[in-house]
PDB file of N, CA and C in Angstrom:
ATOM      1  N   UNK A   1      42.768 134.741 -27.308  1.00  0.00           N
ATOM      2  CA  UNK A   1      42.161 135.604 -28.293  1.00  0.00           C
ATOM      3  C   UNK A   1      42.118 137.033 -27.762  1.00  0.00           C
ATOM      4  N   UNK A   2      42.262 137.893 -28.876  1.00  0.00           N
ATOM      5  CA  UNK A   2      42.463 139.178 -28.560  1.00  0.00           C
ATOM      6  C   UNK A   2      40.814 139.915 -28.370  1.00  0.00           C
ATOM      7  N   UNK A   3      40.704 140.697 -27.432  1.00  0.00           N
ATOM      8  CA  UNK A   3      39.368 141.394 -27.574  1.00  0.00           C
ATOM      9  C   UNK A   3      39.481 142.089 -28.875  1.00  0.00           C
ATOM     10  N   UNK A   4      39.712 142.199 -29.942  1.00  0.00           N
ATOM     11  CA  UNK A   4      39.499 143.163 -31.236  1.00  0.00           C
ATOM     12  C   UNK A   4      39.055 141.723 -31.884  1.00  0.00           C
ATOM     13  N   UNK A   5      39.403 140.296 -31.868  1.00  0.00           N
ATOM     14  CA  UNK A   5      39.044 139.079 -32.451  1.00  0.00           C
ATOM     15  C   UNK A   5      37.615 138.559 -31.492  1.00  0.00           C
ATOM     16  N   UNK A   6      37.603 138.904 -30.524  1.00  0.00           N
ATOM     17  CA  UNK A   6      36.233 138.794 -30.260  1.00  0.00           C
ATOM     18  C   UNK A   6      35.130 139.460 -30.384  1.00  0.00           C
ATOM     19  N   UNK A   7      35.437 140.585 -30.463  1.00  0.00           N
ATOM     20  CA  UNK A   7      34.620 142.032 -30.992  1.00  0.00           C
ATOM     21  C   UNK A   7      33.715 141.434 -32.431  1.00  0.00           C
ATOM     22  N   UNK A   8      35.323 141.239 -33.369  1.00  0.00           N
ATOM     23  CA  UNK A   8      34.791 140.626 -35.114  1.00  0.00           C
ATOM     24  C   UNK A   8      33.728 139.557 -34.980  1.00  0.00           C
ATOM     25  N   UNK A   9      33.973 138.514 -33.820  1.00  0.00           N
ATOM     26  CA  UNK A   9      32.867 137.358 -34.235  1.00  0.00           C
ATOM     27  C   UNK A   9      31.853 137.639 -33.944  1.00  0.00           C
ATOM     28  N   UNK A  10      31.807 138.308 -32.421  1.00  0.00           N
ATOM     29  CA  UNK A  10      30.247 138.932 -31.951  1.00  0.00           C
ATOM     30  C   UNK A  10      29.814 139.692 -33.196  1.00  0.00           C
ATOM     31  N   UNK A  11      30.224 140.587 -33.950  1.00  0.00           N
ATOM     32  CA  UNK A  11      29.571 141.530 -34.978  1.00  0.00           C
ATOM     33  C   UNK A  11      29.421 140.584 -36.612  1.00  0.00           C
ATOM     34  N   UNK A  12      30.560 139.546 -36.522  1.00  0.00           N
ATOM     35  CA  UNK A  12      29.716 138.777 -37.608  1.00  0.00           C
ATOM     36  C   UNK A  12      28.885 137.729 -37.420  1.00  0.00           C
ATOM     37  N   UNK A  13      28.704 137.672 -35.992  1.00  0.00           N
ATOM     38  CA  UNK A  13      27.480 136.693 -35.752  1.00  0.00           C
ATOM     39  C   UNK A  13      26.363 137.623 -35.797  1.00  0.00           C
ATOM     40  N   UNK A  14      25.941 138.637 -35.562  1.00  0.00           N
ATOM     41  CA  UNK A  14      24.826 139.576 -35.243  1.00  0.00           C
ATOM     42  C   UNK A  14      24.848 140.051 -36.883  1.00  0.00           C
ATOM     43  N   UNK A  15      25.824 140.138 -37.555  1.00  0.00           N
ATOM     44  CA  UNK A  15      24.911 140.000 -39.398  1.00  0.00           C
ATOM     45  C   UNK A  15      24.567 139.094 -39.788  1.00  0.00           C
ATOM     46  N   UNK A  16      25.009 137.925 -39.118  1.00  0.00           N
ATOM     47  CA  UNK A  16      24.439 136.791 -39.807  1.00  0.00           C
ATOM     48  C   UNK A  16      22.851 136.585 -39.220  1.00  0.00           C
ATOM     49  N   UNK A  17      22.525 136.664 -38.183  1.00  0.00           N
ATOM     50  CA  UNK A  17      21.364 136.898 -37.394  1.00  0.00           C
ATOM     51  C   UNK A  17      20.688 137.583 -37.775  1.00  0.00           C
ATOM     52  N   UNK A  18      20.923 139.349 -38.179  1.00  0.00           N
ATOM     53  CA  UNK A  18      19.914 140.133 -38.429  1.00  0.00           C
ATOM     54  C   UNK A  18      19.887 139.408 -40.276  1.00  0.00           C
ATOM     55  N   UNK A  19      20.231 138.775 -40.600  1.00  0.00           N
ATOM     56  CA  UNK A  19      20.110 138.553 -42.577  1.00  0.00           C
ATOM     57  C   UNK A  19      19.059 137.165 -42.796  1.00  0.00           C
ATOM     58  N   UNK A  20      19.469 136.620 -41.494  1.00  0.00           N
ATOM     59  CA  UNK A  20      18.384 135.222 -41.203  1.00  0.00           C
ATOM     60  C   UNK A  20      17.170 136.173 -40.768  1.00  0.00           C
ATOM     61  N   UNK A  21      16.844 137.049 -40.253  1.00  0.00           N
ATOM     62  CA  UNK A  21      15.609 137.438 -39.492  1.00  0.00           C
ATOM     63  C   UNK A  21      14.845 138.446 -40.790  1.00  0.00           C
ATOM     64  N   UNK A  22      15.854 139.104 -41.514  1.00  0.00           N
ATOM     65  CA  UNK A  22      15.156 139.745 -42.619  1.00  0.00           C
ATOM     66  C   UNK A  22      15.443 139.644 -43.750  1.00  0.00           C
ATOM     67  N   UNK A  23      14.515 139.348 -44.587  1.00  0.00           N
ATOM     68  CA  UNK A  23      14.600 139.031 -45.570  1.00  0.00           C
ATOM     69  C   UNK A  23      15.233 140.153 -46.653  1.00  0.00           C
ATOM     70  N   UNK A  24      15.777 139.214 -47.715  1.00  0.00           N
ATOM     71  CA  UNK A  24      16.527 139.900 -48.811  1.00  0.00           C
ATOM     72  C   UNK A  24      16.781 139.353 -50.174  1.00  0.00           C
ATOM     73  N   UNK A  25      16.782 140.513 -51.023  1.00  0.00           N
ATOM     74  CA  UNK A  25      17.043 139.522 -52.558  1.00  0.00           C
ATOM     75  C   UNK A  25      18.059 138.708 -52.977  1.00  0.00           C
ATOM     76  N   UNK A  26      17.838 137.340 -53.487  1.00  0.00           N
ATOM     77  CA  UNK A  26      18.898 136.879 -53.361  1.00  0.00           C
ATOM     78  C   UNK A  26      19.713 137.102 -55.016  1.00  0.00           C
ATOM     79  N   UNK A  27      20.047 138.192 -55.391  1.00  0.00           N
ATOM     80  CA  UNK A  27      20.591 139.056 -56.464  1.00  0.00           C
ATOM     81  C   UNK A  27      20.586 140.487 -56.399  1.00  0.00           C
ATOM     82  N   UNK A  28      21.915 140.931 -56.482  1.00  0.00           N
ATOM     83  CA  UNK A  28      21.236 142.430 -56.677  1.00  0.00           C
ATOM     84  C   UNK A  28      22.095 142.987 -57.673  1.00  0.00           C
ATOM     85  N   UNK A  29      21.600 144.181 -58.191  1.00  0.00           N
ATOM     86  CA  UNK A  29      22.440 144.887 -59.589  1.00  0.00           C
ATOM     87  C   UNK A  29      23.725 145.525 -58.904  1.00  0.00           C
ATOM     88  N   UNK A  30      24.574 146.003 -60.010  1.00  0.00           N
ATOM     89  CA  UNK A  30      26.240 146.040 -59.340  1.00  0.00           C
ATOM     90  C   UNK A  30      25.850 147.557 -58.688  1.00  0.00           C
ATOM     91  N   UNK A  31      24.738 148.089 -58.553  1.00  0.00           N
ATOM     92  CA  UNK A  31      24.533 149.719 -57.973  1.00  0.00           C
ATOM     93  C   UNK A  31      24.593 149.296 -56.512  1.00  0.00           C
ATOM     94  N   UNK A  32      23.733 148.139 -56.155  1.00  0.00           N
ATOM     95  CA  UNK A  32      22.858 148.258 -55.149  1.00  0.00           C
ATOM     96  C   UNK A  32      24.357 146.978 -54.393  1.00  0.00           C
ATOM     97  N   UNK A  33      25.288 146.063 -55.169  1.00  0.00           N
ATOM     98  CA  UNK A  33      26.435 145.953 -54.489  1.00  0.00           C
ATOM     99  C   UNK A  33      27.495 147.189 -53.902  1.00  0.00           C
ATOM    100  N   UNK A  34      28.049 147.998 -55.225  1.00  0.00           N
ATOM    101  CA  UNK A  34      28.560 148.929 -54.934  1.00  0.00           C
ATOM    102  C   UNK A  34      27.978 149.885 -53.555  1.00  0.00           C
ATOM    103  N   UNK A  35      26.880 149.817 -53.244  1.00  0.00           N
ATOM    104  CA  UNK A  35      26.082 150.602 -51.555  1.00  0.00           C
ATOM    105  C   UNK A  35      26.052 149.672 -50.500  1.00  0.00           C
ATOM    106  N   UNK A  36      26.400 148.256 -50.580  1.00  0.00           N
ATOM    107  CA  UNK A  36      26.108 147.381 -49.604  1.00  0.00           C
ATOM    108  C   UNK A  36      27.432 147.497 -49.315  1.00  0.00           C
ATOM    109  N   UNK A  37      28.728 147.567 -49.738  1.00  0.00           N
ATOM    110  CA  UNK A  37      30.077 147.323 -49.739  1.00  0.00           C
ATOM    111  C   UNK A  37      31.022 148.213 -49.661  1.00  0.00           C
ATOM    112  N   UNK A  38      30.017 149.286 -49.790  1.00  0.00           N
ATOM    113  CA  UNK A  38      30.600 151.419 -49.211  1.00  0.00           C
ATOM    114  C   UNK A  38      31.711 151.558 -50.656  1.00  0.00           C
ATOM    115  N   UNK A  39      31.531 150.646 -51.476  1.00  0.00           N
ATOM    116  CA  UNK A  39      32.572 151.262 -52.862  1.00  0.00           C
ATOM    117  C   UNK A  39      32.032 151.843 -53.770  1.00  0.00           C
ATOM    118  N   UNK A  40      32.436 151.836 -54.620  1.00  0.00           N
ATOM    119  CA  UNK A  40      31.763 152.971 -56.177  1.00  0.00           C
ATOM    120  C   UNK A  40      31.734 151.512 -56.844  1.00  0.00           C
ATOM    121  N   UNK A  41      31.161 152.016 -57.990  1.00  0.00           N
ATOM    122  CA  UNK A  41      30.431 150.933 -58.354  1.00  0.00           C
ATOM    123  C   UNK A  41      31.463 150.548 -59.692  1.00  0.00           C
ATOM    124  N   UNK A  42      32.609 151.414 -59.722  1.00  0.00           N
ATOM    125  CA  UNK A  42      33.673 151.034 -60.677  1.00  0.00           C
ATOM    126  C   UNK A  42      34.452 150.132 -59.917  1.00  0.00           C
ATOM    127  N   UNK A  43      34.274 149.831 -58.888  1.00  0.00           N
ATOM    128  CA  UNK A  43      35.761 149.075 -57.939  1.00  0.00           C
ATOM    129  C   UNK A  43      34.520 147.557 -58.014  1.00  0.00           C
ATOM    130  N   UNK A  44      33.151 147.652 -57.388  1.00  0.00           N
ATOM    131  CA  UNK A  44      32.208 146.422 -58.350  1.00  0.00           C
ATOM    132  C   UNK A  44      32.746 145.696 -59.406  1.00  0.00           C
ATOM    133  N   UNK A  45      32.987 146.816 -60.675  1.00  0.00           N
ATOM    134  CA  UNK A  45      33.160 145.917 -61.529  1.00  0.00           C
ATOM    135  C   UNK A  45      34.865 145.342 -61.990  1.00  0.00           C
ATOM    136  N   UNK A  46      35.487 146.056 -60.944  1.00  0.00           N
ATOM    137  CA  UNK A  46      36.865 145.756 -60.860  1.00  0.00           C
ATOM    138  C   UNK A  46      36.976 144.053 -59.787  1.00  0.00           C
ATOM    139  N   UNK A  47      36.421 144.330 -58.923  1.00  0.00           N
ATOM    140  CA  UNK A  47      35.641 142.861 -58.402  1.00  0.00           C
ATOM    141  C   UNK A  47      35.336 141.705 -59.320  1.00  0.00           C
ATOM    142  N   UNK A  48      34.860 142.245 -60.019  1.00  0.00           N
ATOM    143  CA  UNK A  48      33.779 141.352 -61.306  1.00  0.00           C
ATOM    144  C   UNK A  48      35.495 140.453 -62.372  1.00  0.00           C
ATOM    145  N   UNK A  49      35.962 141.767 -62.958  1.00  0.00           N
ATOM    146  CA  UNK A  49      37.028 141.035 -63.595  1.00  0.00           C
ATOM    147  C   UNK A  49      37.974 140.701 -62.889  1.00  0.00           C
ATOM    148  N   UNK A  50      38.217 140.849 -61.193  1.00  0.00           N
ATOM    149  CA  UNK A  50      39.404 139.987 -60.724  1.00  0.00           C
ATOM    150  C   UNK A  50      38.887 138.908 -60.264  1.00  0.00           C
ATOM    151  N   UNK A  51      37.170 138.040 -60.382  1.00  0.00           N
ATOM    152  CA  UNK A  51      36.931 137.169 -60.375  1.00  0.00           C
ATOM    153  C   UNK A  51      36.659 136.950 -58.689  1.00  0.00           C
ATOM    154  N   UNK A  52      35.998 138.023 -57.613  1.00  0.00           N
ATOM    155  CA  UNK A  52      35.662 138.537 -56.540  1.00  0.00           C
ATOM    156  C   UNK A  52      34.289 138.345 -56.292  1.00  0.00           C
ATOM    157  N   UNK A  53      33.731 138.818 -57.698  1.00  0.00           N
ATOM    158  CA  UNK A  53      32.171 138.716 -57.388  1.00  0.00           C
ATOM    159  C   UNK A  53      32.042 138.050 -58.786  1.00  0.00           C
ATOM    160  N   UNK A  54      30.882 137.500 -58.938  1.00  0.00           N
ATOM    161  CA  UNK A  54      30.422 136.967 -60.507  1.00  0.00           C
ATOM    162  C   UNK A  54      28.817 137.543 -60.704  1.00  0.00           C
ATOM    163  N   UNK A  55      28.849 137.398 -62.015  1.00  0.00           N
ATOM    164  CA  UNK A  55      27.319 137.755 -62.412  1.00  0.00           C
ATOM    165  C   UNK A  55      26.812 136.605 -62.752  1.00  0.00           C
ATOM    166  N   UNK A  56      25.498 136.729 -62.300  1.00  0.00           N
ATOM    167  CA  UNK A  56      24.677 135.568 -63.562  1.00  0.00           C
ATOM    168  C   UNK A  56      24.091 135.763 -64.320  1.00  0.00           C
ATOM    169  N   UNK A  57      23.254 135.010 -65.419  1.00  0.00           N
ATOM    170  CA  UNK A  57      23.059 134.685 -66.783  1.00  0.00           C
ATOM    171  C   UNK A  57      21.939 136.299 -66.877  1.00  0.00           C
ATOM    172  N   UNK A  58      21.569 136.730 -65.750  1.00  0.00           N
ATOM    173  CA  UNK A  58      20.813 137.960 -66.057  1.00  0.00           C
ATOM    174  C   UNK A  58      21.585 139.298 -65.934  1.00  0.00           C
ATOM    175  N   UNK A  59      23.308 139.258 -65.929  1.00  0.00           N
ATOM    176  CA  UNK A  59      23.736 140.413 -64.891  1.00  0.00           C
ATOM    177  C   UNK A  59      23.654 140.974 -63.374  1.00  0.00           C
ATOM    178  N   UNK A  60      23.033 139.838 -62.704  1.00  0.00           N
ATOM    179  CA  UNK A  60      23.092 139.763 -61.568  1.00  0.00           C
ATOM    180  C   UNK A  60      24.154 139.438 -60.476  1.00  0.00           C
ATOM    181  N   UNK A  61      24.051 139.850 -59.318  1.00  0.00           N
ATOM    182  CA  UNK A  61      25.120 139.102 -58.856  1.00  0.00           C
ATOM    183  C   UNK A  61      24.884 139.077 -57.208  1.00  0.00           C
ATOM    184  N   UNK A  62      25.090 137.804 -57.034  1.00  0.00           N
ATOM    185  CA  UNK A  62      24.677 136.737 -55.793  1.00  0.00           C
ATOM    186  C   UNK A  62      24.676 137.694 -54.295  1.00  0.00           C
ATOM    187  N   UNK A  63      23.516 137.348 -53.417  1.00  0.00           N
ATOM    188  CA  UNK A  63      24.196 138.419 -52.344  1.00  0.00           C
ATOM    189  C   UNK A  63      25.095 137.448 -51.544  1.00  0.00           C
ATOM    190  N   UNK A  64      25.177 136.162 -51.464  1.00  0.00           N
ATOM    191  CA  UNK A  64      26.397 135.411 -51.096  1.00  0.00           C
ATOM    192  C   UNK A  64      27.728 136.160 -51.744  1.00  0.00           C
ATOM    193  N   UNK A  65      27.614 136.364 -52.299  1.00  0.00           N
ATOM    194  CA  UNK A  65      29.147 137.023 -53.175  1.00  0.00           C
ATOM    195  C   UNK A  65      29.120 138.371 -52.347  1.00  0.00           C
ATOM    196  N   UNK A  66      28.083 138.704 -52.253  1.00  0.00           N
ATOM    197  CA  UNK A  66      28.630 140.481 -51.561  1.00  0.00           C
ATOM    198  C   UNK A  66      28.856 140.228 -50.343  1.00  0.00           C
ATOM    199  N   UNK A  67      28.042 139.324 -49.562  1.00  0.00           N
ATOM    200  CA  UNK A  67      28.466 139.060 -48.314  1.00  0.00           C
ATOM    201  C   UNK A  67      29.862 138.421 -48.119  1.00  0.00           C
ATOM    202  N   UNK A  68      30.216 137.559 -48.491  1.00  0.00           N
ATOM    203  CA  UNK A  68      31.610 137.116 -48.660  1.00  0.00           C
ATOM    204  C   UNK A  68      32.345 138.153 -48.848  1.00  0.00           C
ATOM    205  N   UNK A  69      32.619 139.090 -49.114  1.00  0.00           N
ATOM    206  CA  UNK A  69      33.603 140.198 -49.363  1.00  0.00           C
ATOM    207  C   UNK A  69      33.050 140.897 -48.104  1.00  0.00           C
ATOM    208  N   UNK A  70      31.721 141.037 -47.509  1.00  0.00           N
ATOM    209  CA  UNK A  70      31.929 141.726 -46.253  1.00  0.00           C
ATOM    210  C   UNK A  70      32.335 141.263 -45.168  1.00  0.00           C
ATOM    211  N   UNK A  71      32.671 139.802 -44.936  1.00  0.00           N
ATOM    212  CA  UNK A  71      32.989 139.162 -43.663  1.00  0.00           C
ATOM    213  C   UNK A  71      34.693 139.323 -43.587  1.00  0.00           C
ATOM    214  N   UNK A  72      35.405 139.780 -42.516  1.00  0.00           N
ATOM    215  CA  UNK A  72      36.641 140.242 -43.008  1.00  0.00           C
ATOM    216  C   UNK A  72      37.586 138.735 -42.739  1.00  0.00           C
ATOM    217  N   UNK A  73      38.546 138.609 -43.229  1.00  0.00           N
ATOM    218  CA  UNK A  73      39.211 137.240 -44.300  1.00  0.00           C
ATOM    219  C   UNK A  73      39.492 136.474 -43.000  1.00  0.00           C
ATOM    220  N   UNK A  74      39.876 136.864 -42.033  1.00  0.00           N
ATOM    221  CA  UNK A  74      40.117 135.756 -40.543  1.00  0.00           C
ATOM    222  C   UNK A  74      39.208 135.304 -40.406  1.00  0.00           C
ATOM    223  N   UNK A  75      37.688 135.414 -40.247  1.00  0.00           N
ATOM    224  CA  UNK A  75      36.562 134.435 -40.044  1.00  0.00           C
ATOM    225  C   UNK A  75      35.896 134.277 -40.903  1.00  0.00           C
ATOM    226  N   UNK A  76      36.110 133.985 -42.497  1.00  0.00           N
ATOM    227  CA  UNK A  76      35.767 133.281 -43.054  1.00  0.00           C
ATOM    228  C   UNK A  76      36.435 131.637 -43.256  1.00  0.00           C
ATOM    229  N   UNK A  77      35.427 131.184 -43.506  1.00  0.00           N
ATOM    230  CA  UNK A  77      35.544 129.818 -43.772  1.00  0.00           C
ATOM    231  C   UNK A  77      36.509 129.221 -44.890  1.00  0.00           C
ATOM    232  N   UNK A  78      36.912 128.047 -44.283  1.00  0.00           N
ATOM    233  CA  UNK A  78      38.327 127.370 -45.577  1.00  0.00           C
ATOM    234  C   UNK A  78      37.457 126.584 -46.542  1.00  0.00           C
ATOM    235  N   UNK A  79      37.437 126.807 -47.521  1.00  0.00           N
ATOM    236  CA  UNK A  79      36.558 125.572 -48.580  1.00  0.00           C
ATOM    237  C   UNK A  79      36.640 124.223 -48.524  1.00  0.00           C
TER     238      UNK A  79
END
């Protein structure tokens, strides 16, 4: 393993750590995705219709879904 692949896990183990230690909503509006994810909140809803992020029955949308788009695609998990 390359030190730039060990770098990624140490730093996505330490978000997963600091998100277990503090608490957070588990929904947030596409403003407050668009600031968690450093995009504008038009590329959100470009997310939304390529079926990236989803809303629920209130216009909400999951912070599992935003987090999943922040973990970068080599260490995420296979379904």
């Amino acid at each position: 393993m390359s030190e730039v692949d060990d770098a990624l896990r140490i730093a996505a183990r330490a978000v997963q750590l600091y998100a277990e230690t503090h608490p957070r909503p588990a929904q947030v509006t596409q403003a407050q995705a668009a600031a968690m994810l450093g995009v504008h909140p038009k590329s959100v809803r470009n997310y939304i219709a390529a079926g990236k992020l989803t809303l629920n029955g209130c216009g909400l949308i999951s912070i599992g879904g935003v987090d999943a788009l922040l973990v970068p695609h080599k260490l995420r998990k296979a379904p």
